[in-house]
C-alpha atoms as a PDB file:
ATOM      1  CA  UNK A   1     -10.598  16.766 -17.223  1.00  0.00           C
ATOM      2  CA  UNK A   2     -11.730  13.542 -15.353  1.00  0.00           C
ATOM      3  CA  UNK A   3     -10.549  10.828 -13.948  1.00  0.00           C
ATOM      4  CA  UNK A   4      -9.339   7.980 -16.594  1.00  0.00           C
ATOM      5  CA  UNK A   5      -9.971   4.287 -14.701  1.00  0.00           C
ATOM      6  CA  UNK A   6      -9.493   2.936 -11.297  1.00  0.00           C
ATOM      7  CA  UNK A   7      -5.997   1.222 -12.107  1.00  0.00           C
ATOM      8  CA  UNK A   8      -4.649  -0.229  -8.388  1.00  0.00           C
ATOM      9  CA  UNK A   9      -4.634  -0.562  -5.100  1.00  0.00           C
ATOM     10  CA  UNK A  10      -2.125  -0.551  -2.708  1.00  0.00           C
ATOM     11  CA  UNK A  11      -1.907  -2.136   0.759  1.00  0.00           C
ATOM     12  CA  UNK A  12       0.222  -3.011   3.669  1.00  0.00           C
ATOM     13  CA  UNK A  13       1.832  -6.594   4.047  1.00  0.00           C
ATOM     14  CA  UNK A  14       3.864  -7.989   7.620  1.00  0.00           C
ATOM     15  CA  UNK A  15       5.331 -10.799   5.088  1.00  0.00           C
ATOM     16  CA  UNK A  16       5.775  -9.703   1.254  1.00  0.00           C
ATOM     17  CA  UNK A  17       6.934 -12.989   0.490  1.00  0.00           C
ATOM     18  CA  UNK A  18       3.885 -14.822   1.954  1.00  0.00           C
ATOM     19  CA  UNK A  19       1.547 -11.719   0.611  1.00  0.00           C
ATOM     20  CA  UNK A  20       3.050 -11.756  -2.963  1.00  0.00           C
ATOM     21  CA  UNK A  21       3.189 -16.245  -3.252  1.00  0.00           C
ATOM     22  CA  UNK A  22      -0.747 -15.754  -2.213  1.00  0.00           C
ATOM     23  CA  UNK A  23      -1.384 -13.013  -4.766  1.00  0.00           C
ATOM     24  CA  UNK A  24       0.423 -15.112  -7.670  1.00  0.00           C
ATOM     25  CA  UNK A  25      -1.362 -18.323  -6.299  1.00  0.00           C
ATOM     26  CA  UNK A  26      -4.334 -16.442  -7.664  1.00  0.00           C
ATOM     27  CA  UNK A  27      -3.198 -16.184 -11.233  1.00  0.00           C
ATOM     28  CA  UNK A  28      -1.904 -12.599 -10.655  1.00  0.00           C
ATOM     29  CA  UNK A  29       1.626 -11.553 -12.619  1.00  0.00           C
ATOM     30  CA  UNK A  30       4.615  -9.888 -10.757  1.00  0.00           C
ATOM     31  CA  UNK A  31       5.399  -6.968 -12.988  1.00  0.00           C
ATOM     32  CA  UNK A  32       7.906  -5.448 -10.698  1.00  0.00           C
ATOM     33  CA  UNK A  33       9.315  -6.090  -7.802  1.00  0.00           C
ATOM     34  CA  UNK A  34      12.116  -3.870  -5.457  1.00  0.00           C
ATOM     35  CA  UNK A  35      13.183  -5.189  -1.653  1.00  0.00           C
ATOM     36  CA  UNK A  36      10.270  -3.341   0.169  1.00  0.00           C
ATOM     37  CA  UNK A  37       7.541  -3.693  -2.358  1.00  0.00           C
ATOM     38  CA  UNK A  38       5.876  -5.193  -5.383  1.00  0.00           C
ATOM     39  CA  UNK A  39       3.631  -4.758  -8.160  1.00  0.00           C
ATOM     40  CA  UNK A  40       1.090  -7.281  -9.658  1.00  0.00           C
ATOM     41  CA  UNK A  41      -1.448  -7.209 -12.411  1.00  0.00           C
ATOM     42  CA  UNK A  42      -4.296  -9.462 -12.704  1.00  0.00           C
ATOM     43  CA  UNK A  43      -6.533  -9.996 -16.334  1.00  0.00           C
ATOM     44  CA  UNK A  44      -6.623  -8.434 -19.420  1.00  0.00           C
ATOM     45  CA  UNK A  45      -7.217  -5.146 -18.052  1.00  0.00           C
ATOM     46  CA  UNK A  46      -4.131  -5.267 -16.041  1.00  0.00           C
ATOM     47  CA  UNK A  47      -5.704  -3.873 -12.526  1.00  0.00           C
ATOM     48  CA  UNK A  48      -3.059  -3.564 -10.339  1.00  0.00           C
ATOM     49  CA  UNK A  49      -2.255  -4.260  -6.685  1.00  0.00           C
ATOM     50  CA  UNK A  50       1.035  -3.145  -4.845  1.00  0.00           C
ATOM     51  CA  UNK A  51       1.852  -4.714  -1.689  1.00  0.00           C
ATOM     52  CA  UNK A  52       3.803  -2.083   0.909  1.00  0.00           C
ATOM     53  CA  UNK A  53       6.423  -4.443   2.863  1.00  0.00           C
ATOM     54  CA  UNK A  54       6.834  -3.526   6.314  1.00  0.00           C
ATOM     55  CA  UNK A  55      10.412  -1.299   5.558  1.00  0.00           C
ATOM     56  CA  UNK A  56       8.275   0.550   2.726  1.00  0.00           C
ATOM     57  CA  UNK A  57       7.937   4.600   3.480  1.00  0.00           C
ATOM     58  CA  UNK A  58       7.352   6.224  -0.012  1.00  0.00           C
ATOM     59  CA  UNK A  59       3.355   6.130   0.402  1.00  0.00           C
ATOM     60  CA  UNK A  60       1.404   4.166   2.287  1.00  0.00           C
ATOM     61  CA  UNK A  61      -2.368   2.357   1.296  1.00  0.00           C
ATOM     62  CA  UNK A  62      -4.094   3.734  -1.206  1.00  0.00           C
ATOM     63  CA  UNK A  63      -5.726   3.676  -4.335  1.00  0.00           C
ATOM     64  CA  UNK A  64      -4.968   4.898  -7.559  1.00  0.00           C
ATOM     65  CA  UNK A  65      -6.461   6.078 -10.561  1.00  0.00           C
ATOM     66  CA  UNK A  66      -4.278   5.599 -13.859  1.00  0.00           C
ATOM     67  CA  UNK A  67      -3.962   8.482 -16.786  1.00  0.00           C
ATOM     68  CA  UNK A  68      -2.722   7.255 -20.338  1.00  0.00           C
ATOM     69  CA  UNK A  69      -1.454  10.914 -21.225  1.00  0.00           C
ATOM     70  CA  UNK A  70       1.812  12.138 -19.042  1.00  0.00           C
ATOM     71  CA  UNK A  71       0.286  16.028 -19.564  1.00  0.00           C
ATOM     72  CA  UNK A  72      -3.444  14.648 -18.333  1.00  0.00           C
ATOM     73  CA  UNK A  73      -1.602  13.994 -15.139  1.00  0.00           C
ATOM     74  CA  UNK A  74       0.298  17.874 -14.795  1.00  0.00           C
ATOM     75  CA  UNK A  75      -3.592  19.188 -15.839  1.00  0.00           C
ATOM     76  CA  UNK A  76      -5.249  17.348 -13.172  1.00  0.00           C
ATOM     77  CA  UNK A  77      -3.002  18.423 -10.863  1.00  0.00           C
ATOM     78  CA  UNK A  78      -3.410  21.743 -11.417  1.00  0.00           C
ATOM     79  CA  UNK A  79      -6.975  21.882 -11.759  1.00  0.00           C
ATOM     80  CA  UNK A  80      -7.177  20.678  -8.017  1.00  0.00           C
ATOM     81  CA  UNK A  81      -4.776  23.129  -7.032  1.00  0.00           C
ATOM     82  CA  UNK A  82      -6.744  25.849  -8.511  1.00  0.00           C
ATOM     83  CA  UNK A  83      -9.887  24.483  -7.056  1.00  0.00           C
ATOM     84  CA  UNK A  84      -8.247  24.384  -3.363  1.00  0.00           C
ATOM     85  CA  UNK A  85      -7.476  20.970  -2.827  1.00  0.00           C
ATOM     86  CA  UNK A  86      -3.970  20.194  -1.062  1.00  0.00           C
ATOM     87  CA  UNK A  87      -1.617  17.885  -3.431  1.00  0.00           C
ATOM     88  CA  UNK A  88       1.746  16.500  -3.266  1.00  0.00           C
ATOM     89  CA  UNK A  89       4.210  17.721  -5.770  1.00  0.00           C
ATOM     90  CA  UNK A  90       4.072  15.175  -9.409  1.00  0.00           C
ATOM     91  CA  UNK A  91       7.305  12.720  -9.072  1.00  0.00           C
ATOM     92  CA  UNK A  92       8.711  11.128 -11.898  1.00  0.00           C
ATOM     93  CA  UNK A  93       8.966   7.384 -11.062  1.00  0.00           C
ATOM     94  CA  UNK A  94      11.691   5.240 -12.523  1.00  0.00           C
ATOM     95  CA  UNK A  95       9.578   2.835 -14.125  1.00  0.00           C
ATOM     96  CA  UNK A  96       8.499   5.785 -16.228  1.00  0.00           C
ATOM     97  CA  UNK A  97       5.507   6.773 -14.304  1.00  0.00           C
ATOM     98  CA  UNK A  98       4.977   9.667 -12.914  1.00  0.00           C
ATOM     99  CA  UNK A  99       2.280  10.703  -9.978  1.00  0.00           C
ATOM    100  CA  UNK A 100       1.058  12.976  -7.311  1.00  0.00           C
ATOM    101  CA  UNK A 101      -0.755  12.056  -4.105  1.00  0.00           C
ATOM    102  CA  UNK A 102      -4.008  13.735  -2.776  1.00  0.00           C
ATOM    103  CA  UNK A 103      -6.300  12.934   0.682  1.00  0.00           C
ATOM    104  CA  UNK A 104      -9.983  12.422  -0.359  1.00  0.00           C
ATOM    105  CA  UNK A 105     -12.359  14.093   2.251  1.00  0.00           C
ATOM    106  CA  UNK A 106     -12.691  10.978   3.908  1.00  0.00           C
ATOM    107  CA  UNK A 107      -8.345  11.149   4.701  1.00  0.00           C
ATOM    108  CA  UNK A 108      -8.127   8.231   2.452  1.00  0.00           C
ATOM    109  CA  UNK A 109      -4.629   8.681   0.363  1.00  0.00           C
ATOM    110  CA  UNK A 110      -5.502   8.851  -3.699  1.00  0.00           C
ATOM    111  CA  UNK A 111      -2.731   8.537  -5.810  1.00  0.00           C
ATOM    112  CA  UNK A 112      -3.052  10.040  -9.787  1.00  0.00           C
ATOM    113  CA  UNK A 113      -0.866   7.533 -11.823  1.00  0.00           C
ATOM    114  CA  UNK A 114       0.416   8.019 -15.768  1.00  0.00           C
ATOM    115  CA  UNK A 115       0.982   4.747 -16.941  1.00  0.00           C
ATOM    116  CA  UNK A 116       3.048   4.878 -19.940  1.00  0.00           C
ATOM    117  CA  UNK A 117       1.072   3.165 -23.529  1.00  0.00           C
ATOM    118  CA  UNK A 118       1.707  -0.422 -23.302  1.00  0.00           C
ATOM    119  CA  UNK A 119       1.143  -0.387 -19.442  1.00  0.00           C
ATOM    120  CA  UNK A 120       3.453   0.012 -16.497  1.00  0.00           C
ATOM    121  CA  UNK A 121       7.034  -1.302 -17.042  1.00  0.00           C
ATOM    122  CA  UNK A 122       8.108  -4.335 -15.625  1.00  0.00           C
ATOM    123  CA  UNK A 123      11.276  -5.366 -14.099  1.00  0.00           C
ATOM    124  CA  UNK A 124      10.772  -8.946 -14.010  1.00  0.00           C
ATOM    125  CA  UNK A 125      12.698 -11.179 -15.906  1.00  0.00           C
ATOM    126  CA  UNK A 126      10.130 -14.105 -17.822  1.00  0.00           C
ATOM    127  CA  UNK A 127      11.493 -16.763 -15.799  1.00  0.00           C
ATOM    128  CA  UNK A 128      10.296 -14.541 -12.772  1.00  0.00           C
ATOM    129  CA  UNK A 129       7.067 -13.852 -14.129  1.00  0.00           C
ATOM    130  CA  UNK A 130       5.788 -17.939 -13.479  1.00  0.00           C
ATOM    131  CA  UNK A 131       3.140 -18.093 -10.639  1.00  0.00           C
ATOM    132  CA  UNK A 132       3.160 -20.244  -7.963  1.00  0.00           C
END
C-alpha cells in the first residue's frame, strides 16, 4: 500500500478574508467554506489548499496526501502502526472524508485524506462559487 497523490496543502492565514479573495483572484474555486477555515481547488486535477484562520485548532499546516478508497485509508493506517510510526486516531469528517494525522521525521504534520469519488464535497452554493 502506497501513497495515492499529493492532494493539498494547508496553511495559516491572520486575515481569511484577504487570504481566500487572493486565492480566488487566482482562478482558484471555494469548495467549502466554515467561520475559521476554507477549502479551495485549483485546475482540473482539483489540488487543494485550505487556509487555517487564526480561531482554527483542529490541525494546523500541513500537507496531505488524498486516497480514493475509504478502506486504503484504515490499511495505511495500520500498516504504520505496525511498522512503529505514531498516528492520530482516523476521524470521520462531515464532508464525508475521513483522515488521520502523522509527523514525518522532519516534525512536519502529514495528513492521509479519503476523498470520496467525485472529489471532496462542497458546501458552496453556485452563486458562491464566482471568483473575484
Amino acid at each position: 500500500m502506497d501513497v495515492q497523490r499529493l492532494g493539498h496543502i494547508a496553511i495559516r492565514v491572520k486575515d481569511m478574508e484577504r487570504a481566500k479573495t487572493f486565492y480566488l483572484s487566482l482562478g482558484m474555486v471555494l469548495v467549502w467554506q466554515d467561520e475559521d477555515w476554507c477549502y479551495l481547488e485549483a485546475g482540473a486535477g482539483r489540488d487543494g489548499l485550505a487556509l487555517l484562520g487564526p480561531g482554527y485548532k483542529a490541525a494546523g499546516p500541513h500537507f496531505a496526501f488524498h486516497f480514493n478508497d475509504r478502506v486504503a485509508v484504515d490499511a495505511f493506517h495500520s500498516k504504520l502502526e505496525k511498522e512503529g510510526v505514531y498516528v492520530e486516531e482516523v476521524h470521520e469528517h462531515r464532508d464525508g472524508t475521513a483522515s488521520f494525522y502523522l509527523r514525518d521525521p522532519e516534525g512536519n504534520w502529514l495528513e492521509m485524506l479519503y476523498q470520496p469519488e467525485g472529489g471532496i464535497p462542497t458546501n458552496q452554493r453556485p452563486s458562491d462559487q464566482s471568483t473575484v
